[in-house]
C-alpha atoms as a PDB file:
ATOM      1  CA  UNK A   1     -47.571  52.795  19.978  1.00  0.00           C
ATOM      2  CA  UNK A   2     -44.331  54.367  18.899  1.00  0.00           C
ATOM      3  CA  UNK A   3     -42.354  51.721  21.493  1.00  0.00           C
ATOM      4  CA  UNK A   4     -44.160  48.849  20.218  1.00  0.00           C
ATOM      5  CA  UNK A   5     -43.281  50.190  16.243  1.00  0.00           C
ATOM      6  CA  UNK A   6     -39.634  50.525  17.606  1.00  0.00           C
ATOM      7  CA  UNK A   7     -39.585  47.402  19.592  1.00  0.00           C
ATOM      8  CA  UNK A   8     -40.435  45.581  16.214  1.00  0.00           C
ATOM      9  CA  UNK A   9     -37.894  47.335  14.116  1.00  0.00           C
ATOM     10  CA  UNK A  10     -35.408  46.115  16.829  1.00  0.00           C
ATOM     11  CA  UNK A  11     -36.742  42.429  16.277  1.00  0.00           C
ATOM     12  CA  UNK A  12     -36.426  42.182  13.047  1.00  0.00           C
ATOM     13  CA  UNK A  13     -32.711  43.973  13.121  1.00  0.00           C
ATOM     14  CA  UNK A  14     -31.957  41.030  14.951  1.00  0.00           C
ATOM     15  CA  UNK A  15     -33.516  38.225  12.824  1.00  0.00           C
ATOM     16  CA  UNK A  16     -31.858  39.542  10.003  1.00  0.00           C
ATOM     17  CA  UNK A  17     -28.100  40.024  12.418  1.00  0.00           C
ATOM     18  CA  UNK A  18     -28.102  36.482  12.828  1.00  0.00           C
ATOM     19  CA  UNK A  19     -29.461  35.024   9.849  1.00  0.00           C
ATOM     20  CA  UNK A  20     -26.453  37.171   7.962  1.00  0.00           C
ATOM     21  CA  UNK A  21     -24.177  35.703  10.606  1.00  0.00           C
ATOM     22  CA  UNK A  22     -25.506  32.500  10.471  1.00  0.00           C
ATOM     23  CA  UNK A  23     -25.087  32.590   6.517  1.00  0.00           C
ATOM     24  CA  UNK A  24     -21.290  34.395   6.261  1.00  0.00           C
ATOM     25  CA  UNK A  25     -19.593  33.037   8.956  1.00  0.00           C
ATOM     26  CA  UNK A  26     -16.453  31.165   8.807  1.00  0.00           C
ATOM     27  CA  UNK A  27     -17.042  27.321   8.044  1.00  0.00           C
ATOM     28  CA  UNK A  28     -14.612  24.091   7.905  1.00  0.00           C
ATOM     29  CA  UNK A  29     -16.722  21.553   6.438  1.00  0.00           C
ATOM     30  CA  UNK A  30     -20.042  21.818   5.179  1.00  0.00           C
ATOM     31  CA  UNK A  31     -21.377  18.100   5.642  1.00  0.00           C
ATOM     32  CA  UNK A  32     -23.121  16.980   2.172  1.00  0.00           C
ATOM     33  CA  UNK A  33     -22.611  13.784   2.814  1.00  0.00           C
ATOM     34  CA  UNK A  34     -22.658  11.042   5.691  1.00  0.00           C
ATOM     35  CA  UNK A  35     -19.513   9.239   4.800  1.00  0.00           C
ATOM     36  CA  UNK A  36     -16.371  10.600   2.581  1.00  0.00           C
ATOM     37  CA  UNK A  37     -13.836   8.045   1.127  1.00  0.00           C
ATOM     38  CA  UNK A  38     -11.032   9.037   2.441  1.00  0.00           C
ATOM     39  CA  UNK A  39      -9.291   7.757  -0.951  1.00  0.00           C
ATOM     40  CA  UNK A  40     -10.002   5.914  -4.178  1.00  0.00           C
ATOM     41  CA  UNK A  41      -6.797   3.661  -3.592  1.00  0.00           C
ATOM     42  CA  UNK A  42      -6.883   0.041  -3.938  1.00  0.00           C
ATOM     43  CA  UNK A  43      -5.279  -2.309  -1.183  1.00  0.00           C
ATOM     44  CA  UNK A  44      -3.826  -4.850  -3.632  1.00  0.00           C
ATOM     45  CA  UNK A  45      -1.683  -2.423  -5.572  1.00  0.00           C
ATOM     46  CA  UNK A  46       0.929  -1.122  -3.488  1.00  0.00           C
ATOM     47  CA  UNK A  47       4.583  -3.124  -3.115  1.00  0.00           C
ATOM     48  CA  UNK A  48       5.918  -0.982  -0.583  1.00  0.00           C
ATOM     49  CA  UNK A  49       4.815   0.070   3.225  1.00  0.00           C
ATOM     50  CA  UNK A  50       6.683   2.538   5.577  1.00  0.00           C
ATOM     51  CA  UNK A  51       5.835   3.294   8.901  1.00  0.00           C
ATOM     52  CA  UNK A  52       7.764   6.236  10.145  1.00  0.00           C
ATOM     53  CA  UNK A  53       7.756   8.081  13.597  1.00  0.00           C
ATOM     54  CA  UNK A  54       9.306  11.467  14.357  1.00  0.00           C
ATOM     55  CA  UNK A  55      11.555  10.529  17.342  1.00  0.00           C
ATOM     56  CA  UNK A  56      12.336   6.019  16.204  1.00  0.00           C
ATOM     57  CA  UNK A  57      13.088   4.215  13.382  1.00  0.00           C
ATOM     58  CA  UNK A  58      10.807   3.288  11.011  1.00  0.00           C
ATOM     59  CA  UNK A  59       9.334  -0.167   9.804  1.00  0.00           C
ATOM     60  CA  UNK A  60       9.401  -0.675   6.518  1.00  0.00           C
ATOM     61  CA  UNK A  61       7.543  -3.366   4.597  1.00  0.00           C
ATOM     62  CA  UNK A  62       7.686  -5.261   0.981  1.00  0.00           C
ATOM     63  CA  UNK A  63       5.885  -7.313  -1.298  1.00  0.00           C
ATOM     64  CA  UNK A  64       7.888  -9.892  -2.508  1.00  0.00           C
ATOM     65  CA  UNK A  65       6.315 -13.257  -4.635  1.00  0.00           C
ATOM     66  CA  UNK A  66       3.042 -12.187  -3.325  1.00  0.00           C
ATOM     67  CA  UNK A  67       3.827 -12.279   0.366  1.00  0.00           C
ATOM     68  CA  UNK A  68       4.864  -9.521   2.742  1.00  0.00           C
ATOM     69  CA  UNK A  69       8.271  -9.681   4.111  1.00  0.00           C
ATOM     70  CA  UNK A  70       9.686  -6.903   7.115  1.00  0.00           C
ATOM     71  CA  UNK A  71      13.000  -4.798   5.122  1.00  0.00           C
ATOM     72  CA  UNK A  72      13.557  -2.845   8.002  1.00  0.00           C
ATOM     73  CA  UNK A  73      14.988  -2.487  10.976  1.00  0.00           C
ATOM     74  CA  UNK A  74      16.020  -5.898   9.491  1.00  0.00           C
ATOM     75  CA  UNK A  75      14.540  -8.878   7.297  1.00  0.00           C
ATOM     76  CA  UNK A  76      11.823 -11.280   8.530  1.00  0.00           C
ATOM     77  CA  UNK A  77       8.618 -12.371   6.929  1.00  0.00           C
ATOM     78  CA  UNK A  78       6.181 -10.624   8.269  1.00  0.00           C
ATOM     79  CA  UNK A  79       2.720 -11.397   9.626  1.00  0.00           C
ATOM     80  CA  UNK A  80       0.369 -10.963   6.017  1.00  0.00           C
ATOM     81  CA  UNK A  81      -3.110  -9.881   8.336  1.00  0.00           C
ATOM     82  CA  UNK A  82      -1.225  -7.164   9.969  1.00  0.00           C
ATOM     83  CA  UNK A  83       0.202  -5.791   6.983  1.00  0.00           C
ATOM     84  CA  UNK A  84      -3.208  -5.796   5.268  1.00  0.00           C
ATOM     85  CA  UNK A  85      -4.451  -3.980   8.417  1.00  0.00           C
ATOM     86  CA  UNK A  86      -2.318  -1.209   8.079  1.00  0.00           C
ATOM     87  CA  UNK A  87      -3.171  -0.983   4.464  1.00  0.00           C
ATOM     88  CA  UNK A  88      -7.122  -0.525   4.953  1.00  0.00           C
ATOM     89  CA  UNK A  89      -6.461   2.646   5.830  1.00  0.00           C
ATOM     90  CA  UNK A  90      -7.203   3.381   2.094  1.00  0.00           C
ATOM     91  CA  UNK A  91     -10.204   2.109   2.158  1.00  0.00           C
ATOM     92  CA  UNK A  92     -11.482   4.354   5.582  1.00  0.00           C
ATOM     93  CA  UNK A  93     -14.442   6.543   5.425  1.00  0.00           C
ATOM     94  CA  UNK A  94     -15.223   9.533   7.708  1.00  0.00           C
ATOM     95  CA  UNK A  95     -17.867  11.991   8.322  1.00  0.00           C
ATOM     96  CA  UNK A  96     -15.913  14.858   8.697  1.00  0.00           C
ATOM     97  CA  UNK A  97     -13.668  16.294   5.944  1.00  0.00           C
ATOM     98  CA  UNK A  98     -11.220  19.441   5.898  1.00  0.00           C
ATOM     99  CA  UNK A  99      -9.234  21.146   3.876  1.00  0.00           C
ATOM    100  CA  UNK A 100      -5.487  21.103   4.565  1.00  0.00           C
ATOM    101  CA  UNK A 101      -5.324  24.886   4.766  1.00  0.00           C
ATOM    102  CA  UNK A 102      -3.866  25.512   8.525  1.00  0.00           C
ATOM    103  CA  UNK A 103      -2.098  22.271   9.778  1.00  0.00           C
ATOM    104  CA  UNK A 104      -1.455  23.566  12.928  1.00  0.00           C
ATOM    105  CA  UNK A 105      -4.872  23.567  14.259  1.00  0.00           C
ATOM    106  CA  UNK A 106      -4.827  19.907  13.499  1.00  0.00           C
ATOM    107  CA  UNK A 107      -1.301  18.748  14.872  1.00  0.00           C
ATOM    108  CA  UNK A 108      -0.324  18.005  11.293  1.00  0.00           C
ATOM    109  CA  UNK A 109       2.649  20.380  11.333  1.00  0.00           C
ATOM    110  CA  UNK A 110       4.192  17.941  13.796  1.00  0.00           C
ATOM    111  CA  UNK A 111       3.376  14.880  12.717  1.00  0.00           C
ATOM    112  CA  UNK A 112       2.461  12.004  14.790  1.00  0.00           C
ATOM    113  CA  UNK A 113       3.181   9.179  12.139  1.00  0.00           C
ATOM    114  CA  UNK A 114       3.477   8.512   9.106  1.00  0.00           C
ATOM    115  CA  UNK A 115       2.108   5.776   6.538  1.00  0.00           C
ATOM    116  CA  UNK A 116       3.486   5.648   3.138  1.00  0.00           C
ATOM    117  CA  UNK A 117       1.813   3.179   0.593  1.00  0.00           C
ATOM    118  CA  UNK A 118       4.292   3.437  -2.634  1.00  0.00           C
ATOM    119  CA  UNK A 119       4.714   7.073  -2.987  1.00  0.00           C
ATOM    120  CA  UNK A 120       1.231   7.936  -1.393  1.00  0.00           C
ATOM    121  CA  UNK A 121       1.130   9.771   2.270  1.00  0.00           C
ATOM    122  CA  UNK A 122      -0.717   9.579   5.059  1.00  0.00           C
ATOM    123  CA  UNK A 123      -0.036  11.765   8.050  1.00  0.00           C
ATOM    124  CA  UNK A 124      -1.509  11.737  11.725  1.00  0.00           C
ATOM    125  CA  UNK A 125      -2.136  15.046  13.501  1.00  0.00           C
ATOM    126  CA  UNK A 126      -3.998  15.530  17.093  1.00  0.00           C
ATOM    127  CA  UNK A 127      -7.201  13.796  18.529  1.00  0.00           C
ATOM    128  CA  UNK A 128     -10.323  15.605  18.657  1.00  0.00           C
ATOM    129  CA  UNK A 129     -11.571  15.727  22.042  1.00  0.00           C
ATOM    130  CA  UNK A 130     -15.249  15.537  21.543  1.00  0.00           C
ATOM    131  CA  UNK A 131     -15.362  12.103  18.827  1.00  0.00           C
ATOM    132  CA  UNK A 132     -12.024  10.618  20.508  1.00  0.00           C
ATOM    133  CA  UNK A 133     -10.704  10.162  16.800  1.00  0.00           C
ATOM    134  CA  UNK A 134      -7.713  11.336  15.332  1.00  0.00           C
ATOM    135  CA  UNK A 135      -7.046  13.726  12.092  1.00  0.00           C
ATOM    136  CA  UNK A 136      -5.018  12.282   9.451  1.00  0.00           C
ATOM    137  CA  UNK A 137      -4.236  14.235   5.766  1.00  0.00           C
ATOM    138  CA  UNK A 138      -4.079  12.754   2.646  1.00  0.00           C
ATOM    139  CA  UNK A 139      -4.222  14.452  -0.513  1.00  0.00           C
ATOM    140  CA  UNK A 140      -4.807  18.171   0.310  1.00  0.00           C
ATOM    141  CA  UNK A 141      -7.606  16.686   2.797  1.00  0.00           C
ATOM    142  CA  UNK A 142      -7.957  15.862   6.429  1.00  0.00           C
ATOM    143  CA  UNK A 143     -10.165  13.738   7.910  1.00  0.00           C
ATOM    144  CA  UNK A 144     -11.279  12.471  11.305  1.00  0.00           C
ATOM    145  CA  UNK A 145     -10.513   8.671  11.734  1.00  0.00           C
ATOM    146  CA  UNK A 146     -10.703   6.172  14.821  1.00  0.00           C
ATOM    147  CA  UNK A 147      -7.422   5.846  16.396  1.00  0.00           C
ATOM    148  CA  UNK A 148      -7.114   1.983  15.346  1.00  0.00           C
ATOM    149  CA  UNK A 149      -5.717   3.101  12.476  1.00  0.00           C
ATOM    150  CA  UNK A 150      -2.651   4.886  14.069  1.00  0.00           C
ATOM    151  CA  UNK A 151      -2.791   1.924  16.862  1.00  0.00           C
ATOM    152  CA  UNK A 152      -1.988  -0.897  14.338  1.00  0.00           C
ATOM    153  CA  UNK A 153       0.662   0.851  12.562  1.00  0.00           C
ATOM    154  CA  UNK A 154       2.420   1.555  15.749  1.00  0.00           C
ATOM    155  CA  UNK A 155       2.975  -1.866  16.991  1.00  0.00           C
ATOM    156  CA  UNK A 156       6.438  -2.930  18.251  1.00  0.00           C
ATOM    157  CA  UNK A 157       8.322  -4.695  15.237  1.00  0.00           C
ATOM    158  CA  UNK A 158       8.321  -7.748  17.388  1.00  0.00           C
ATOM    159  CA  UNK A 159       4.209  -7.904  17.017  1.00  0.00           C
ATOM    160  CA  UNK A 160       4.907  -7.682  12.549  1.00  0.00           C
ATOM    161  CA  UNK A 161       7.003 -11.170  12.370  1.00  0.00           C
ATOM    162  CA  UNK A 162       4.773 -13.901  11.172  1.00  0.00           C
ATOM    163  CA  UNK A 163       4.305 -16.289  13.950  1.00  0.00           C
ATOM    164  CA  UNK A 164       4.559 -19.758  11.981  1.00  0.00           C
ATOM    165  CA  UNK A 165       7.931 -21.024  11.201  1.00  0.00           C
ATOM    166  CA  UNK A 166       7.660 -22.077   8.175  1.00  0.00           C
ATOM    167  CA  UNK A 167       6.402 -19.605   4.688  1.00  0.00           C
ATOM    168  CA  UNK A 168       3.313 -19.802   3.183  1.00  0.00           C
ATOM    169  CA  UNK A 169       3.599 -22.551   1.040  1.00  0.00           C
ATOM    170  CA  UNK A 170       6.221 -24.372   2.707  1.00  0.00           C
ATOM    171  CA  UNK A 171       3.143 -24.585   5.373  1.00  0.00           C
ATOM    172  CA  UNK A 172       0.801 -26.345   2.633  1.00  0.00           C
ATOM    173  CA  UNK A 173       3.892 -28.654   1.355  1.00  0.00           C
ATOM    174  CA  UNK A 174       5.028 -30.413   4.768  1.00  0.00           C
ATOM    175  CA  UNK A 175       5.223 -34.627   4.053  1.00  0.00           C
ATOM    176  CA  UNK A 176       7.181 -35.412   7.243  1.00  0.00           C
ATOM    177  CA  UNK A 177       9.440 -35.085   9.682  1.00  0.00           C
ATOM    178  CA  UNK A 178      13.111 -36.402  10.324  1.00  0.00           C
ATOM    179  CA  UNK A 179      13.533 -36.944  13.794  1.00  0.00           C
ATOM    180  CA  UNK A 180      16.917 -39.118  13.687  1.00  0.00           C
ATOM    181  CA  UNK A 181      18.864 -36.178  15.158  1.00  0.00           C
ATOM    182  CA  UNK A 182      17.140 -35.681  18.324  1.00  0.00           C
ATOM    183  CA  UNK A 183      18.255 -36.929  21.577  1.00  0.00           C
ATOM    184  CA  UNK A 184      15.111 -39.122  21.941  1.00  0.00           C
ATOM    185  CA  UNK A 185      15.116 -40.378  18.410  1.00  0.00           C
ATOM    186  CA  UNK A 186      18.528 -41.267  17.831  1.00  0.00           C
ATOM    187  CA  UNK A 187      18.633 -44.659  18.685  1.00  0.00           C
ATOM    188  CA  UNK A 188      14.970 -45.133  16.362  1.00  0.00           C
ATOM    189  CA  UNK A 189      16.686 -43.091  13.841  1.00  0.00           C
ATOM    190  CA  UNK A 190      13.175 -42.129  13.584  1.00  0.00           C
ATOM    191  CA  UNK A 191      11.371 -40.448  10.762  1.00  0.00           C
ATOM    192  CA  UNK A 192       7.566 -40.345   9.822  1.00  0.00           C
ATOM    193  CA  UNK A 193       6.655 -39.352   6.170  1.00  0.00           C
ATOM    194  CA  UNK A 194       3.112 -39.224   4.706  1.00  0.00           C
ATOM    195  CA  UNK A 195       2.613 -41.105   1.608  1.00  0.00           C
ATOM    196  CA  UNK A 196      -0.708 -41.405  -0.775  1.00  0.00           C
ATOM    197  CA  UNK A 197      -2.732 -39.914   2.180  1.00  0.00           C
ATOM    198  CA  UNK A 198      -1.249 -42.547   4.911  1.00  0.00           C
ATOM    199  CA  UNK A 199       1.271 -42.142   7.447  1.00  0.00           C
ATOM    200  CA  UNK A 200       4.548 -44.126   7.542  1.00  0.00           C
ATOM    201  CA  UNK A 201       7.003 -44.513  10.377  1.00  0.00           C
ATOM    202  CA  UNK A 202      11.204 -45.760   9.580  1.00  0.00           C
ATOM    203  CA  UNK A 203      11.076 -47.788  12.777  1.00  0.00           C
ATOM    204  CA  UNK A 204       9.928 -51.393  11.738  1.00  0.00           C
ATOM    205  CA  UNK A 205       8.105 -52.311  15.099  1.00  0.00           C
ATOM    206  CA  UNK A 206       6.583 -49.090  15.013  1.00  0.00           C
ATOM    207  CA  UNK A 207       2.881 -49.032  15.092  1.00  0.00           C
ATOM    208  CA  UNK A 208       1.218 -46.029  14.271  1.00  0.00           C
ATOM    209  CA  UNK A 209      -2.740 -45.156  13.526  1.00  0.00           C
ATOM    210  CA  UNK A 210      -3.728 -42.965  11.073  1.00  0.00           C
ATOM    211  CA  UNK A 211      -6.430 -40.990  13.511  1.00  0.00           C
ATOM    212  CA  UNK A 212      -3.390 -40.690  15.914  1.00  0.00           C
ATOM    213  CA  UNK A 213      -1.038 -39.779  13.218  1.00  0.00           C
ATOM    214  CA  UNK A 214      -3.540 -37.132  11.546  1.00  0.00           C
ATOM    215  CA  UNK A 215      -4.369 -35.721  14.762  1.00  0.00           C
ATOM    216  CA  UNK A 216      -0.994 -34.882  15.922  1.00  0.00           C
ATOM    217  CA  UNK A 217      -0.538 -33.586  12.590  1.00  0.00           C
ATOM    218  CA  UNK A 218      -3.731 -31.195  12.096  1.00  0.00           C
ATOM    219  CA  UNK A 219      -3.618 -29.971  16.344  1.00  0.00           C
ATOM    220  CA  UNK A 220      -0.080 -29.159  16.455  1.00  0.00           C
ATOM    221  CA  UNK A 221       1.895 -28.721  12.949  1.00  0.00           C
ATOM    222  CA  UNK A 222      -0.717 -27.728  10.446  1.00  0.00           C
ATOM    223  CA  UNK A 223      -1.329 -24.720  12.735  1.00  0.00           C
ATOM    224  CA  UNK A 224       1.467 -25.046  15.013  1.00  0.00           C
ATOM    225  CA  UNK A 225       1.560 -22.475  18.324  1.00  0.00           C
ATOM    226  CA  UNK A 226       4.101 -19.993  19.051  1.00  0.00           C
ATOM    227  CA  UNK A 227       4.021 -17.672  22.093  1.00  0.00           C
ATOM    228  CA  UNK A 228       6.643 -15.276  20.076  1.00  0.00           C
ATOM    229  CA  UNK A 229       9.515 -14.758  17.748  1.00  0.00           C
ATOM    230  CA  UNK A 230      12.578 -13.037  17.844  1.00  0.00           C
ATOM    231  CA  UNK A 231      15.606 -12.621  15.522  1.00  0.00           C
ATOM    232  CA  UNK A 232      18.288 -15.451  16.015  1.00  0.00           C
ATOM    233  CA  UNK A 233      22.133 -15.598  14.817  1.00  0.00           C
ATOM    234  CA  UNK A 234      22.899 -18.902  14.928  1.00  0.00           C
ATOM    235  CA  UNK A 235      26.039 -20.094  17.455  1.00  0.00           C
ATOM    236  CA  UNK A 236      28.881 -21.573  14.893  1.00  0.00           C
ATOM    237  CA  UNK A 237      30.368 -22.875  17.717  1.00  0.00           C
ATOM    238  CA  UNK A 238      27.676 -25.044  19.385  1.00  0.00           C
ATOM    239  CA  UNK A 239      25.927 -27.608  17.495  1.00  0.00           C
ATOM    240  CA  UNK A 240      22.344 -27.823  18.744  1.00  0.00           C
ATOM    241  CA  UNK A 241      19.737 -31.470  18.649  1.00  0.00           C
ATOM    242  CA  UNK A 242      17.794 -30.772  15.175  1.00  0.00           C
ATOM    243  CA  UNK A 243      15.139 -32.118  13.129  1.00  0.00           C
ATOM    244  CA  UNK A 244      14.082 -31.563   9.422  1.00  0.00           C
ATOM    245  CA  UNK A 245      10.634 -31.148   8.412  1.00  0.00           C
ATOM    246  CA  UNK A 246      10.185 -32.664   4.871  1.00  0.00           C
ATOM    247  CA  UNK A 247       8.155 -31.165   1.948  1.00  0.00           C
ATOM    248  CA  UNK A 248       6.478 -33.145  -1.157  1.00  0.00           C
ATOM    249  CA  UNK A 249       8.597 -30.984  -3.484  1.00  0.00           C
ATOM    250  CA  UNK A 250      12.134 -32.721  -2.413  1.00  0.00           C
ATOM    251  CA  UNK A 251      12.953 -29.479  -0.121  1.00  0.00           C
ATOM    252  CA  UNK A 252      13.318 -29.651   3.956  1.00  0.00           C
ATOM    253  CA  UNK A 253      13.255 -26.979   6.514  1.00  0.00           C
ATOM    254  CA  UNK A 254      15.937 -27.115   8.959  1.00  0.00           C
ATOM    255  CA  UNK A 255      15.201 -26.144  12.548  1.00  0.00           C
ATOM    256  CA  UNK A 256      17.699 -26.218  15.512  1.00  0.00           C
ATOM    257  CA  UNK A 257      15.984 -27.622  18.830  1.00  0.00           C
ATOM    258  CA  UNK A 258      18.021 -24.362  21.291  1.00  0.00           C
ATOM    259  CA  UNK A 259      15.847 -25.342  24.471  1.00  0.00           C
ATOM    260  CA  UNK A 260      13.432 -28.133  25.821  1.00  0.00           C
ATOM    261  CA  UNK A 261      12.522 -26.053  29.149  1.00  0.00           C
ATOM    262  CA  UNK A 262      10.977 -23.890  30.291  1.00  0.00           C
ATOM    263  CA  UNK A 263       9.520 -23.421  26.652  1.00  0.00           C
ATOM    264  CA  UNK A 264      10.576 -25.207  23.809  1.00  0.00           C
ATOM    265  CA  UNK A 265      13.473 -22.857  21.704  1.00  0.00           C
ATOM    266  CA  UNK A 266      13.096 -23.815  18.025  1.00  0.00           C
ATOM    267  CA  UNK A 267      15.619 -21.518  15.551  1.00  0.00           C
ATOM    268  CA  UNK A 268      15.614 -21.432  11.844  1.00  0.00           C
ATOM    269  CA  UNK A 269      18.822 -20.592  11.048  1.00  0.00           C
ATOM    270  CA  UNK A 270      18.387 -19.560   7.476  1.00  0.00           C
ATOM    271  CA  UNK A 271      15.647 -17.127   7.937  1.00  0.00           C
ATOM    272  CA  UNK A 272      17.794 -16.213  11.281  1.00  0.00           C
ATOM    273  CA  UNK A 273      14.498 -16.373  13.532  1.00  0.00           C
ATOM    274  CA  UNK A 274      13.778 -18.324  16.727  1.00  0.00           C
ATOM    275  CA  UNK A 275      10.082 -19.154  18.021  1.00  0.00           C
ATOM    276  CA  UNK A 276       9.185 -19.517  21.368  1.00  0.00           C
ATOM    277  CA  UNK A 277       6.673 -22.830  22.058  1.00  0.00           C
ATOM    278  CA  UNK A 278       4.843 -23.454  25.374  1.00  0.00           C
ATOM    279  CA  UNK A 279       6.551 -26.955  26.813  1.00  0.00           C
ATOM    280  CA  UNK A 280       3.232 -28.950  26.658  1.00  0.00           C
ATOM    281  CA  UNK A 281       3.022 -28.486  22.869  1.00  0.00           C
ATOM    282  CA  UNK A 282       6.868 -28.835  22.156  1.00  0.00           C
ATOM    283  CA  UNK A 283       6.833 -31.530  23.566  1.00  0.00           C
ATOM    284  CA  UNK A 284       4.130 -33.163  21.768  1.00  0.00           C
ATOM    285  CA  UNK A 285       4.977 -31.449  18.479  1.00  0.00           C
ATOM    286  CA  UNK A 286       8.579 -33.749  18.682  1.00  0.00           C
ATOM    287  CA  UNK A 287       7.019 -37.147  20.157  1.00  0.00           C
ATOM    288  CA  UNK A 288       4.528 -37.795  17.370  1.00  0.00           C
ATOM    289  CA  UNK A 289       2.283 -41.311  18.570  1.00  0.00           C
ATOM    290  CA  UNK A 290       3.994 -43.854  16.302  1.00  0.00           C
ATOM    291  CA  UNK A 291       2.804 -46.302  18.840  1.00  0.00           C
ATOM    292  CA  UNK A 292       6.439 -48.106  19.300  1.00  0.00           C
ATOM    293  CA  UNK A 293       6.045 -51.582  20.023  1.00  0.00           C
ATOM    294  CA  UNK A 294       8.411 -53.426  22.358  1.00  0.00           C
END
């Protein structure tokens, strides 16, 4: 009787060990919620965008006249979507949330990378072995994100130059083309402008539909296709085929024709930018169907 009475005292000695243990022990987090905003910050305020490693360069980033241009390593106009993807990082949610007491256990003493909207900070620590995410502090905080965050913002600077080579609303403006300075056009002096809705060729015994026309037009210049860009310094010394591409508000776009094959070179030599263009569409991109009689 007296083992079973002490057998029961030792029981309950335990219960109450581990629900005191249970209760006072250390804790990180204590989960109240599902989801925690990892800020209150809105995507359409900021100007400014730095990303900066510990051991590169960074890649800075500006808003100028609404659009996002590259400022460093040098000046480009930069690819808008990719920008904003960088940027939703203020608008992540996680379920775990820390406070930014011991940044060592989280690799934030050594930081991985850095985001800075404006003046605001982001830093990215370790990756947690068990949810394959990544901490990242902001704001006396530290959260667990996916790594697609850290992923976008460490693209090469090539993979941040907007692809199209013309800007935003030079894109929307486009009302022709001069031709008359390329080796296959010289002799046509050829230019095609669209008027009231209808295209127009220079050549007189030149032909050309309107489905052909609008086709060409929509499948290869409205969204034209470029394999890649790269900075370009233009070569005083050499004067390269061109063409002009003409917009309704009385401007043109100049763009130096640096290579036919194996991909079509074209360089815009007052952004200082060249875009590569698979053959089969630079070809067709200069040749529009005008339908020249004989």
């Amino acid at each position: 009787m007296k083992s079973r009475w002490l057998f029961n005292v030792l029981l309950l000695a335990l219960v109450l060990g581990i629900g005191a243990f249970i209760k006072f022990r250390p804790q990180q987090t204590v989960v109240k919620e599902s989801a925690y905003e990892v800020s209150s910050l809105k995507l359409a305020t900021f100007t400014k965008v730095s990303v900066e490693f510990p051991a590169k360069a960074p890649v800075a980033f500006e808003k100028i006249d609404g659009y996002w241009y590259i400022t460093k390593p040098y000046k480009a106009r930069a690819d808008q979507m990719l920008v904003m993807r960088i940027l939703s990082l203020v608008a992540a949610k996680s379920a775990q949330k820390f406070q930014a007491t011991d940044l060592t256990q989280f690799g934030l003493d050594q930081p991985k990378l850095k985001l800075k909207f404006d003046s605001e900070e982001f830093t990215f620590g370790t990756f947690n072995p068990v949810t394959s995410e990544q901490y990242v502090a902001y704001n006396n905080f530290v959260y667990l994100l996916p790594v697609s965050y850290a992923e976008s913002a460490q693209s090469p600077v090539e993979e941040y130059l907007d692809k199209s080579p013309f800007k935003p609303d030079e894109q929307k403006k486009i009302a022709g083309f001069d031709f008359s300075h390329l080796e296959q056009w010289e002799e046509t002096r050829l230019n095609v402008d669209l008027a009231d809705g209808k295209w127009k060729a220079s050549p007189e015994k030149a032909k050309p539909t309107q489905n052909d026309m609008n086709e060409w037009f929509d499948s290869y210049w409205r969204n034209i296709s470029v394999l890649r860009v790269e900075p370009y310094t233009p070569d005083r010394k050499t004067t390269y085929p061109s063409f002009e591409v003409k917009l309704n508000d009385g401007r043109k776009v100049h763009l130096d024709k640096i290579q036919e094959s194996p991909e079509l070179l074209l360089g815009r030599p007052d952004e200082g930018m060249m875009y590569h263009v698979p053959p089969d569409i630079g070809f067709t991109l200069l040749n529009p169907p005008i339908n020249l009689g004989k």
